[in-house]
PDB file of N, CA and C in Angstrom:
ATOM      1  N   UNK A   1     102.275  90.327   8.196  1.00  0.00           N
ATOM      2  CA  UNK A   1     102.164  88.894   8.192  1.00  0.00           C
ATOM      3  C   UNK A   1     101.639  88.455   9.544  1.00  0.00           C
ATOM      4  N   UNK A   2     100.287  87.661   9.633  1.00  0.00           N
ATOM      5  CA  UNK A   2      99.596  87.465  10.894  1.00  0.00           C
ATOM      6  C   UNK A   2      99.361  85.717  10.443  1.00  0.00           C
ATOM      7  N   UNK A   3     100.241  84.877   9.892  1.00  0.00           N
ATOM      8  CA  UNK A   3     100.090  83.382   9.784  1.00  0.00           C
ATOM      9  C   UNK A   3      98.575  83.402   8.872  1.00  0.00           C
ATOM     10  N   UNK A   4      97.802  84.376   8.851  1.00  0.00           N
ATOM     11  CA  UNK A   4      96.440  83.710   8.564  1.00  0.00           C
ATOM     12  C   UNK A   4      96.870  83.320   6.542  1.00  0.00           C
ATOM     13  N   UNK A   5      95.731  83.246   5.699  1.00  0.00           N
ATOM     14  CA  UNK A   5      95.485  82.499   4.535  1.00  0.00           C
ATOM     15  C   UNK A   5      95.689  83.972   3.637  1.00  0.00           C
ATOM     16  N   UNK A   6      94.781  84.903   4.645  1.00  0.00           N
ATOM     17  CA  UNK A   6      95.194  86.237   3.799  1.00  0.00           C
ATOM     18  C   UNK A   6      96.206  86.872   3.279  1.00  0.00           C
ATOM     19  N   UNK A   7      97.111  86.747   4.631  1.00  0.00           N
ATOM     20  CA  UNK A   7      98.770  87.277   4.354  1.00  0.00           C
ATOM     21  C   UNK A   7      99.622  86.580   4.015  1.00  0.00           C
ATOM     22  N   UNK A   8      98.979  85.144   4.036  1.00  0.00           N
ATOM     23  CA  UNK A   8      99.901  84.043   3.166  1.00  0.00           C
ATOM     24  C   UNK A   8     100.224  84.402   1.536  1.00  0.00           C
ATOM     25  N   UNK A   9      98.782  84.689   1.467  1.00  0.00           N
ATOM     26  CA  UNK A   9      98.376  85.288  -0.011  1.00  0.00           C
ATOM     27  C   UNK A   9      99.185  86.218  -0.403  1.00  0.00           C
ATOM     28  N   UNK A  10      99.475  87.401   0.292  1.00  0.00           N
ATOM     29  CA  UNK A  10     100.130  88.697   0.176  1.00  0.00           C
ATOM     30  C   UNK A  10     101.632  88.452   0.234  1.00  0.00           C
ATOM     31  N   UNK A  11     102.030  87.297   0.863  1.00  0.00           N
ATOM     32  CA  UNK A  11     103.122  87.088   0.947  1.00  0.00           C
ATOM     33  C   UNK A  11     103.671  86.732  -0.167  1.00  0.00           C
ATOM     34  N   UNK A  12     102.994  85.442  -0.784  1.00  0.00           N
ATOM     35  CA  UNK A  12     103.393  84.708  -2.281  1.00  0.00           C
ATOM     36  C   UNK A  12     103.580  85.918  -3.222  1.00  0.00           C
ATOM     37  N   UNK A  13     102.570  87.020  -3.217  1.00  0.00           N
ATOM     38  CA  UNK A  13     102.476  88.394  -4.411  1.00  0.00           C
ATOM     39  C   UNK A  13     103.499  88.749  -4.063  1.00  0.00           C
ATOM     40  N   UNK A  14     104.316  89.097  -3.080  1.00  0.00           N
ATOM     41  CA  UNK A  14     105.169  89.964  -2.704  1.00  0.00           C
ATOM     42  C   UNK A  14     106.582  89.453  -3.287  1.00  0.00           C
ATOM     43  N   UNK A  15     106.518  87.964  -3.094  1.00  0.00           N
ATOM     44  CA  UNK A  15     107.848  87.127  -3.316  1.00  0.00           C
ATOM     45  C   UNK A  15     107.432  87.262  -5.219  1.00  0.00           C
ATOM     46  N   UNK A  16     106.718  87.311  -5.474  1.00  0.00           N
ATOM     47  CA  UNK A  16     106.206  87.172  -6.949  1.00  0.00           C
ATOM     48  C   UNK A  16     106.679  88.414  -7.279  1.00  0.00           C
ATOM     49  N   UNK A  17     106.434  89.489  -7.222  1.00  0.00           N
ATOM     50  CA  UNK A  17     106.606  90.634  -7.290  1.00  0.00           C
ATOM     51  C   UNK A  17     107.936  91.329  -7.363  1.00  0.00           C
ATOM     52  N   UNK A  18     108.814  90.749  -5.841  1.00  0.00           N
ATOM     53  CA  UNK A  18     110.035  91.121  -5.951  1.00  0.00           C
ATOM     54  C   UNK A  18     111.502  90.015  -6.869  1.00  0.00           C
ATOM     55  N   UNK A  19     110.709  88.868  -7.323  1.00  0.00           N
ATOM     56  CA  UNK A  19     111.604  87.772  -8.404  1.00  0.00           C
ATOM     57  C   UNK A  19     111.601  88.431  -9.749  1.00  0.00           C
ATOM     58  N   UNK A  20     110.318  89.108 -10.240  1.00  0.00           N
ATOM     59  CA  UNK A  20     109.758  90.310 -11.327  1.00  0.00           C
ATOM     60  C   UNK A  20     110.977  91.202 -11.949  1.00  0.00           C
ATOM     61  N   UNK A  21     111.033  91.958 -10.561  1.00  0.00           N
ATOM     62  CA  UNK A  21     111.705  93.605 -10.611  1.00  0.00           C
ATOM     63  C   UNK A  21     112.824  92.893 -10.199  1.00  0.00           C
ATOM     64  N   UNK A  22     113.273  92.319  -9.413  1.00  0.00           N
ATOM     65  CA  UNK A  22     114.902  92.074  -9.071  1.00  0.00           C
ATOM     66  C   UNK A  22     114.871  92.825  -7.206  1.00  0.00           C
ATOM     67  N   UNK A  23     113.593  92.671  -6.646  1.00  0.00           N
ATOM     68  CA  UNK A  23     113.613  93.419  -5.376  1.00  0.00           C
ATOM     69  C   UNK A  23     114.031  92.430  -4.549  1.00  0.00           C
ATOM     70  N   UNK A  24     113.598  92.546  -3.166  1.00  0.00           N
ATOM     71  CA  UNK A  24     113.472  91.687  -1.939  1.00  0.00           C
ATOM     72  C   UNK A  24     112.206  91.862  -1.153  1.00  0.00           C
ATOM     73  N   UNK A  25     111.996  91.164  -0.087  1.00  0.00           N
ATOM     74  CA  UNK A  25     111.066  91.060   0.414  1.00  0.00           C
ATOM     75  C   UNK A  25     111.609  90.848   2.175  1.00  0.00           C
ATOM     76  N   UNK A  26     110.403  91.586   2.601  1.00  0.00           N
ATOM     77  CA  UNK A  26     110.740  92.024   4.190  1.00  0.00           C
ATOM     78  C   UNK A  26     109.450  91.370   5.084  1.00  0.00           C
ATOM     79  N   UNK A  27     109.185  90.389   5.829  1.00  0.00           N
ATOM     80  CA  UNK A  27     108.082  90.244   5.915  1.00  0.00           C
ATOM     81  C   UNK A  27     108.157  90.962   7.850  1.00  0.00           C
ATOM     82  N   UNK A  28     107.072  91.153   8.485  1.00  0.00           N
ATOM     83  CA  UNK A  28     106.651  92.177   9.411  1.00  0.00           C
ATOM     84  C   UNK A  28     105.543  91.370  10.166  1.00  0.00           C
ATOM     85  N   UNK A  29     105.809  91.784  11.482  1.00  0.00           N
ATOM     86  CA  UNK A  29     104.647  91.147  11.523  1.00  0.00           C
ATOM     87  C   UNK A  29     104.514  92.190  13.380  1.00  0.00           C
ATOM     88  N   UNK A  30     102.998  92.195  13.908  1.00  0.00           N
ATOM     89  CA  UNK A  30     102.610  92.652  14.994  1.00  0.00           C
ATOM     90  C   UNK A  30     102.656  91.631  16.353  1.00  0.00           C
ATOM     91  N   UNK A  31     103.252  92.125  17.057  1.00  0.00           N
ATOM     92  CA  UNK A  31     103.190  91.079  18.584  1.00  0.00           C
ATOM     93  C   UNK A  31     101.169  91.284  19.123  1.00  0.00           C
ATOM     94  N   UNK A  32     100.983  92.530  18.599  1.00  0.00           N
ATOM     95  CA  UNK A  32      99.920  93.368  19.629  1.00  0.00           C
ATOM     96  C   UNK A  32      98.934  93.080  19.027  1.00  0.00           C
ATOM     97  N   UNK A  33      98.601  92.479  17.741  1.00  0.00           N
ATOM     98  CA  UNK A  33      97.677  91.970  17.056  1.00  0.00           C
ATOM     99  C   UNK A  33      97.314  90.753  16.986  1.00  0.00           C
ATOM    100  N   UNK A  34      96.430  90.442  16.419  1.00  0.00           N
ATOM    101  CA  UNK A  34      96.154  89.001  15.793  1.00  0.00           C
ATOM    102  C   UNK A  34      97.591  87.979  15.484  1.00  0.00           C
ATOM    103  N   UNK A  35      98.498  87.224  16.280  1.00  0.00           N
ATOM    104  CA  UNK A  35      99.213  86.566  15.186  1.00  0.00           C
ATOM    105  C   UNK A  35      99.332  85.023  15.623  1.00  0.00           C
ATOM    106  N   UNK A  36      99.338  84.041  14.552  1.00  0.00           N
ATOM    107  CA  UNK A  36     100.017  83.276  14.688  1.00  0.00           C
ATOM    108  C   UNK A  36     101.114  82.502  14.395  1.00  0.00           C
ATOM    109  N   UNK A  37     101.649  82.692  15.311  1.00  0.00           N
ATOM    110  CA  UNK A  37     103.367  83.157  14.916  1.00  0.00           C
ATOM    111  C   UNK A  37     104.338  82.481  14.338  1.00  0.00           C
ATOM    112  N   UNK A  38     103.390  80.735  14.942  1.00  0.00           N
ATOM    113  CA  UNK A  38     104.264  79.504  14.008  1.00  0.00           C
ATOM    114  C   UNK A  38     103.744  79.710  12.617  1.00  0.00           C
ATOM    115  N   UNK A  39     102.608  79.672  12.642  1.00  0.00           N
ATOM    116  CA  UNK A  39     102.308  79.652  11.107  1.00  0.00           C
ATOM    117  C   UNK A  39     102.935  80.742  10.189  1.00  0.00           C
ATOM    118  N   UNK A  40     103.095  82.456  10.778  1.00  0.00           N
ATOM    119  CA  UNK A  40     103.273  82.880  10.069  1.00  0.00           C
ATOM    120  C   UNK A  40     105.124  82.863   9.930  1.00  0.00           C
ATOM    121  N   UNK A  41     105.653  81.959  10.788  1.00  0.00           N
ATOM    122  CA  UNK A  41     107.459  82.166  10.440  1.00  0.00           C
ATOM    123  C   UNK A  41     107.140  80.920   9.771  1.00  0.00           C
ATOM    124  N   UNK A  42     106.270  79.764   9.575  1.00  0.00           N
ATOM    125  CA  UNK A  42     106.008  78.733   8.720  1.00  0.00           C
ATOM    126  C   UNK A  42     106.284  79.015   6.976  1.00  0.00           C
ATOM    127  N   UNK A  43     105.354  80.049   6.929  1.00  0.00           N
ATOM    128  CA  UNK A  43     105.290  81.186   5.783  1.00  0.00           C
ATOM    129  C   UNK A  43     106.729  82.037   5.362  1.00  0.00           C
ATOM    130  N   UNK A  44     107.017  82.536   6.298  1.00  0.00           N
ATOM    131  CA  UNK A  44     107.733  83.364   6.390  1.00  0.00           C
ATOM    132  C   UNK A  44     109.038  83.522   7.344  1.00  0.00           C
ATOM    133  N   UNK A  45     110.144  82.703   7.035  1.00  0.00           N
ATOM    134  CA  UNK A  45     111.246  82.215   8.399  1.00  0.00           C
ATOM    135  C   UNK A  45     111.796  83.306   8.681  1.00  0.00           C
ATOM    136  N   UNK A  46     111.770  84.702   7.832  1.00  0.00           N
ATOM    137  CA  UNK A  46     112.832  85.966   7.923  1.00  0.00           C
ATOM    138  C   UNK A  46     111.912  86.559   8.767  1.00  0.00           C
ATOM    139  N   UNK A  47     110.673  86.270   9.267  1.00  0.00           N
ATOM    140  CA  UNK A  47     109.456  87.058   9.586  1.00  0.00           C
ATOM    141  C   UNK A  47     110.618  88.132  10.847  1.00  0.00           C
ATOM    142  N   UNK A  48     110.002  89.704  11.001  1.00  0.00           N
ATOM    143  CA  UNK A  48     110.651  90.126  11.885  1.00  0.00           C
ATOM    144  C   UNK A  48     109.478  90.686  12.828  1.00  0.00           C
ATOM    145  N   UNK A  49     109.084  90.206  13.908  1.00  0.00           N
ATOM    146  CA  UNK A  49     108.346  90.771  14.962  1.00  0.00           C
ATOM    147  C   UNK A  49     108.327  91.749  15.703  1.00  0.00           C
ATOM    148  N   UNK A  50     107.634  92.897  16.005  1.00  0.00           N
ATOM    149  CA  UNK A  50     107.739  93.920  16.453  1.00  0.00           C
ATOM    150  C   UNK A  50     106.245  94.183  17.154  1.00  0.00           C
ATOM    151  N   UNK A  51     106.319  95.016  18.708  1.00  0.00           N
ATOM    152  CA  UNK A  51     105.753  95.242  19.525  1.00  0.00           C
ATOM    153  C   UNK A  51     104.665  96.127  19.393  1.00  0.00           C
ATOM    154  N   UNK A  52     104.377  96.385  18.722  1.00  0.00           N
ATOM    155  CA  UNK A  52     103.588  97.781  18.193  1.00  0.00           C
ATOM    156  C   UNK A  52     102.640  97.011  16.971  1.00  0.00           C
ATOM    157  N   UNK A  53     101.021  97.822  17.187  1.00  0.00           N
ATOM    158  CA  UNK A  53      99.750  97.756  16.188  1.00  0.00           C
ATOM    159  C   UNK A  53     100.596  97.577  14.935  1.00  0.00           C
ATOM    160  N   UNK A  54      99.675  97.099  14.061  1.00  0.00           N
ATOM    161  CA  UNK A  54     100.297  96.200  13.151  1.00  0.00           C
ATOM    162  C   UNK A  54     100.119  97.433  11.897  1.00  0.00           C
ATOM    163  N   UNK A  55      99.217  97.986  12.636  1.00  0.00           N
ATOM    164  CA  UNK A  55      99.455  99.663  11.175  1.00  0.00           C
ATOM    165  C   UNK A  55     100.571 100.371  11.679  1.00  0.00           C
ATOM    166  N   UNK A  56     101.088 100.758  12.852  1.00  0.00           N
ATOM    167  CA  UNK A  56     102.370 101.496  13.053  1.00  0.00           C
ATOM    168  C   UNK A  56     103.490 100.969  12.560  1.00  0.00           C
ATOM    169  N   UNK A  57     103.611  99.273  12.684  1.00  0.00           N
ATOM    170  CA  UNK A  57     104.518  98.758  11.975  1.00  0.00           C
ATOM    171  C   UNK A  57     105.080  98.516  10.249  1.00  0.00           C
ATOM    172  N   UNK A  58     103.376  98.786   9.800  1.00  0.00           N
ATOM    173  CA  UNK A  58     103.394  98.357   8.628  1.00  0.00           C
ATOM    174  C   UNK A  58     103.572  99.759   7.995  1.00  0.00           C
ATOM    175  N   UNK A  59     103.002 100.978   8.501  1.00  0.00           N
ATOM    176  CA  UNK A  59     103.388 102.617   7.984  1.00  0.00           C
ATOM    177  C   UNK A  59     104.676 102.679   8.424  1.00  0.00           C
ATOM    178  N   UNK A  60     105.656 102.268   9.330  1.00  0.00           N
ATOM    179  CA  UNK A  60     107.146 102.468   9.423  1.00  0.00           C
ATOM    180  C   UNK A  60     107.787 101.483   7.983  1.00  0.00           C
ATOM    181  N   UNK A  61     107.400 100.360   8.151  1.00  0.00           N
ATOM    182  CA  UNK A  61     108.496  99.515   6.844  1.00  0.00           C
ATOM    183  C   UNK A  61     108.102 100.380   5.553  1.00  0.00           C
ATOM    184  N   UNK A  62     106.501 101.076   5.748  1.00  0.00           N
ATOM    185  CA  UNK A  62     106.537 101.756   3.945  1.00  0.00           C
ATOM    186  C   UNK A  62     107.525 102.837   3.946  1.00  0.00           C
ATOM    187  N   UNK A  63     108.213 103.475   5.370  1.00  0.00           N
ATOM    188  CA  UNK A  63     108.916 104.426   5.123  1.00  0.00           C
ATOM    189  C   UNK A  63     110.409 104.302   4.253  1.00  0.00           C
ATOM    190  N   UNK A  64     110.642 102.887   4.353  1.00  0.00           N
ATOM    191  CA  UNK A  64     111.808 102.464   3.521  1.00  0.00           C
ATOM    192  C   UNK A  64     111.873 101.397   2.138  1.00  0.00           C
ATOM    193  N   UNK A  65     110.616 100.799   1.757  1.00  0.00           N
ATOM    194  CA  UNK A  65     109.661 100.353   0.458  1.00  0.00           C
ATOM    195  C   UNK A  65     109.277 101.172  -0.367  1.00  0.00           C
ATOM    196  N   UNK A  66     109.759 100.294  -1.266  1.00  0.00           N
ATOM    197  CA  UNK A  66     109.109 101.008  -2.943  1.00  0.00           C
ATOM    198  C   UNK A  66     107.620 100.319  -2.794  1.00  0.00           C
ATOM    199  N   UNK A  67     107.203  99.457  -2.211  1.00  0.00           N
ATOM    200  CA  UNK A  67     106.014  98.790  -2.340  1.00  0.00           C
ATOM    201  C   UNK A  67     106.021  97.673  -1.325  1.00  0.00           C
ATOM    202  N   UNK A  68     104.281  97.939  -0.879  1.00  0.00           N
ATOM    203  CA  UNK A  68     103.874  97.820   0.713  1.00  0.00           C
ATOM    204  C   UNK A  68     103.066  97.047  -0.072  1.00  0.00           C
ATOM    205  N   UNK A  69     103.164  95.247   0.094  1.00  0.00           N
ATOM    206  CA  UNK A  69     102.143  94.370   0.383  1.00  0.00           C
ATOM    207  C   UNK A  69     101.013  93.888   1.138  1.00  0.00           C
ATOM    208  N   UNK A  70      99.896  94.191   1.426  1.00  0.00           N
ATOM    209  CA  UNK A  70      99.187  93.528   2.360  1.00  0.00           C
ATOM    210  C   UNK A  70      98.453  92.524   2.049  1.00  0.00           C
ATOM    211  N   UNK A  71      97.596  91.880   3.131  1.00  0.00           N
ATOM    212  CA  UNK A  71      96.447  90.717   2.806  1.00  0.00           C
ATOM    213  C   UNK A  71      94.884  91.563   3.167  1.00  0.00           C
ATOM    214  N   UNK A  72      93.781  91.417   2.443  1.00  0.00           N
ATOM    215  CA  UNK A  72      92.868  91.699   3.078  1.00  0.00           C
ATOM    216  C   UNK A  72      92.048  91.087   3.444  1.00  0.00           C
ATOM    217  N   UNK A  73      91.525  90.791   4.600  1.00  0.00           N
ATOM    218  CA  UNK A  73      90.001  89.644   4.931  1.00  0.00           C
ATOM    219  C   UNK A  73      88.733  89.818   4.042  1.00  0.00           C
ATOM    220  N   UNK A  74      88.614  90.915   2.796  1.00  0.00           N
ATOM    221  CA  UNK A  74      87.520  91.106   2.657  1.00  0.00           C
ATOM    222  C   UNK A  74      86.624  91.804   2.783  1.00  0.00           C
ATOM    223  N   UNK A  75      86.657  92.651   3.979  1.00  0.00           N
ATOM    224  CA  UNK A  75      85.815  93.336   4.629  1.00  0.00           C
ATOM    225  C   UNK A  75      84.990  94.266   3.298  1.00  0.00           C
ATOM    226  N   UNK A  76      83.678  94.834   4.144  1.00  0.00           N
ATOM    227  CA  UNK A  76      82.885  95.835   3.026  1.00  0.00           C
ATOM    228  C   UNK A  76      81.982  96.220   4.011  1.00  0.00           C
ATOM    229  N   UNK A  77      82.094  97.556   3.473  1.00  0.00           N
ATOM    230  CA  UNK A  77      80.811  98.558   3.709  1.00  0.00           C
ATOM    231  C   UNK A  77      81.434  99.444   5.348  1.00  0.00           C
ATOM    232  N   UNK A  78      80.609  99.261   6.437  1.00  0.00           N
ATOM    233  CA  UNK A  78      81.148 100.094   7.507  1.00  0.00           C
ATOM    234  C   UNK A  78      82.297  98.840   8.477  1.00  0.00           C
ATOM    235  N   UNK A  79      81.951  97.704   7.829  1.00  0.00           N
ATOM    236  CA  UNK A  79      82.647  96.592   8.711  1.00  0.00           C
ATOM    237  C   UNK A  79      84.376  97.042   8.005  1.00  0.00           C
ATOM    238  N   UNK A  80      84.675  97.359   6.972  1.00  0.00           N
ATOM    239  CA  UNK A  80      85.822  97.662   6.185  1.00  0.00           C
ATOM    240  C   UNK A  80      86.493  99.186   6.845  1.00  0.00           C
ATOM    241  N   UNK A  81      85.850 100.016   7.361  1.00  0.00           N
ATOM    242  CA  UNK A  81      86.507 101.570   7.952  1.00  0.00           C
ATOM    243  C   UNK A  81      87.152 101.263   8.959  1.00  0.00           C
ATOM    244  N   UNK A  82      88.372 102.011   9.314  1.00  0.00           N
ATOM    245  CA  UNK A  82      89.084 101.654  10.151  1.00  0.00           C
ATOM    246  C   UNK A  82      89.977  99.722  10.249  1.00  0.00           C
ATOM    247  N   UNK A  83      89.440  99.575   8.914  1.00  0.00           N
ATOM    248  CA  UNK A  83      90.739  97.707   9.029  1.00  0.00           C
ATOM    249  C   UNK A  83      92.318  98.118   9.115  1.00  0.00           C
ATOM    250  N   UNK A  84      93.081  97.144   8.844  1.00  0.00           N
ATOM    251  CA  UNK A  84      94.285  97.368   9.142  1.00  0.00           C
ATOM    252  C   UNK A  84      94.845  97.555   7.544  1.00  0.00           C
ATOM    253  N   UNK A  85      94.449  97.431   6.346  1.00  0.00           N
ATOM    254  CA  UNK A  85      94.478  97.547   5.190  1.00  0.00           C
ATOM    255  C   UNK A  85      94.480  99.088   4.837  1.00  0.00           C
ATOM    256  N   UNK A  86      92.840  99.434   4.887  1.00  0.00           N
ATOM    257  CA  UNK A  86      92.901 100.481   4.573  1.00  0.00           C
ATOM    258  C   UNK A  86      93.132 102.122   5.430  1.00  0.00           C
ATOM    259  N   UNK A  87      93.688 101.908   6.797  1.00  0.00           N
ATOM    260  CA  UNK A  87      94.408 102.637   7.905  1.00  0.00           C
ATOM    261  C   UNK A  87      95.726 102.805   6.569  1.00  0.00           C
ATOM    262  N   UNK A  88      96.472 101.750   6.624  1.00  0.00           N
ATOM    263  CA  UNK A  88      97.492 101.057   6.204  1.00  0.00           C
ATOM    264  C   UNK A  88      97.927 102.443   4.846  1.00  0.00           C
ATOM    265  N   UNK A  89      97.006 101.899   3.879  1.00  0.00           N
ATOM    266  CA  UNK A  89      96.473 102.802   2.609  1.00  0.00           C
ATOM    267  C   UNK A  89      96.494 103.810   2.759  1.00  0.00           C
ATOM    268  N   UNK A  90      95.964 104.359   4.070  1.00  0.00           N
ATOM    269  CA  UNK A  90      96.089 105.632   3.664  1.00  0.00           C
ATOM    270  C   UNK A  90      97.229 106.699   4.342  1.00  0.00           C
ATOM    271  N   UNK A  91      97.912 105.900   5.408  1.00  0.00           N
ATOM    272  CA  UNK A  91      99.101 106.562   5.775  1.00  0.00           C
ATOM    273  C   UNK A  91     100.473 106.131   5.340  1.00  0.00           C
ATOM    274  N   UNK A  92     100.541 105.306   4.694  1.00  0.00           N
ATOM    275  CA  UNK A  92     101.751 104.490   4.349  1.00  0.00           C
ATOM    276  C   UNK A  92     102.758 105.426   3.244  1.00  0.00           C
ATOM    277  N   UNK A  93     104.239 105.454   3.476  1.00  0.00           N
ATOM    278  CA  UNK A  93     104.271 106.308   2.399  1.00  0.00           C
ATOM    279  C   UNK A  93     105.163 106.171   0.990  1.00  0.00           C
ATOM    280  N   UNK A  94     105.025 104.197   0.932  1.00  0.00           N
ATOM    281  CA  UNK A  94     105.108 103.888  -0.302  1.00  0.00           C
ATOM    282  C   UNK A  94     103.808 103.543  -1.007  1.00  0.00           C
ATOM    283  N   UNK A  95     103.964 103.042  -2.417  1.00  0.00           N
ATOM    284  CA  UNK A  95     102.785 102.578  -2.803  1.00  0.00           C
ATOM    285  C   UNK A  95     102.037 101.642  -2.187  1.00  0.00           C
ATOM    286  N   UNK A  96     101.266 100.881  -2.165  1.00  0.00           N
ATOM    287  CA  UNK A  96     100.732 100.009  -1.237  1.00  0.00           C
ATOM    288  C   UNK A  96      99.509  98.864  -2.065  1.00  0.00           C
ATOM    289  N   UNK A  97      99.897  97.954  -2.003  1.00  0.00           N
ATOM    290  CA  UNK A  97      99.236  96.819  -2.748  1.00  0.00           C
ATOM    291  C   UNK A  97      98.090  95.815  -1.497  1.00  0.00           C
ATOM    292  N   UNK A  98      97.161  95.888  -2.066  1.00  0.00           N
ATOM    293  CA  UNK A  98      96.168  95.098  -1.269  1.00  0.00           C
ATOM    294  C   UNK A  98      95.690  94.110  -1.917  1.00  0.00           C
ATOM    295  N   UNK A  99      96.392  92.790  -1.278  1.00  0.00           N
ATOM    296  CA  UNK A  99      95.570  91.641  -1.708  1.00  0.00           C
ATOM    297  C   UNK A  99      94.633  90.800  -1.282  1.00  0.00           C
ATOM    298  N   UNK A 100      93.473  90.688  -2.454  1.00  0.00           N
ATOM    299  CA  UNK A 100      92.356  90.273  -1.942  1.00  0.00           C
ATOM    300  C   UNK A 100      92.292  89.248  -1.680  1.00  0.00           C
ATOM    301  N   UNK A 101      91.295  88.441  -0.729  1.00  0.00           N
ATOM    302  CA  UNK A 101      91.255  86.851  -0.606  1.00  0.00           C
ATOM    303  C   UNK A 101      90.524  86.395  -1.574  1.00  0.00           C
ATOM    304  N   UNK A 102      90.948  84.997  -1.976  1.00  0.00           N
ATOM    305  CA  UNK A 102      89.509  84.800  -3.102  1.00  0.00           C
ATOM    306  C   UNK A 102      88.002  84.241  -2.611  1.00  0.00           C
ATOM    307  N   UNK A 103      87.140  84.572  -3.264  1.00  0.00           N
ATOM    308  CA  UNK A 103      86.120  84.423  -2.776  1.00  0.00           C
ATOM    309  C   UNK A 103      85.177  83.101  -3.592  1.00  0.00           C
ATOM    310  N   UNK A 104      84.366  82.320  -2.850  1.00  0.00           N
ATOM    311  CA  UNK A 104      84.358  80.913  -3.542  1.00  0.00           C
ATOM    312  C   UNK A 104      82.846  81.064  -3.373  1.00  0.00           C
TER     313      UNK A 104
END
């Protein structure tokens, strides 16, 4: 959770997701990254902040998730290698859900 529109997005799926199954929801967020922090405890008041890249943080919470929400900006082609999504994807070691932004 980085306040932006993306992870707002990912956030709503997540709360959607865990009302579904009967789960909960953990929201995460990076000091060392992109954040904005009112917006995203705006979003998210449980938000828990932590000091560390926002893929180390987000591959530690999959270590205790049945399912890893993210937001994605979109990205494609070589601008998309190395994002924080698909880093995310591929070390994480629950399932891992990527949500897209919509595109207008």
């Amino acid at each position: 959770m980085d306040g932006s529109v993306e992870s707002a997005a990912a956030v709503t799926v997540a709360r959607s997701v865990a009302a579904r199954f009967g789960g909960s929801v953990r929201a995460v967020a990076s000091t060392k990254d992109q954040l904005d922090r009112e917006a995203a405890e705006a979003i998210a008041p449980e938000l828990e902040a932590h000091a560390e890249p926002a893929v180390n943080v987000l591959v530690a919470a999959s270590e205790s998730a049945d399912l890893l929400v993210l937001g994605s900006r979109g990205l494609h082609g070589l601008k998309a290698l190395g994002s924080v999504s698909e880093r995310v994807a591929h070390q994480a070691r629950s399932s891992v859900l990527v949500v897209r932004s919509v595109q207008t």
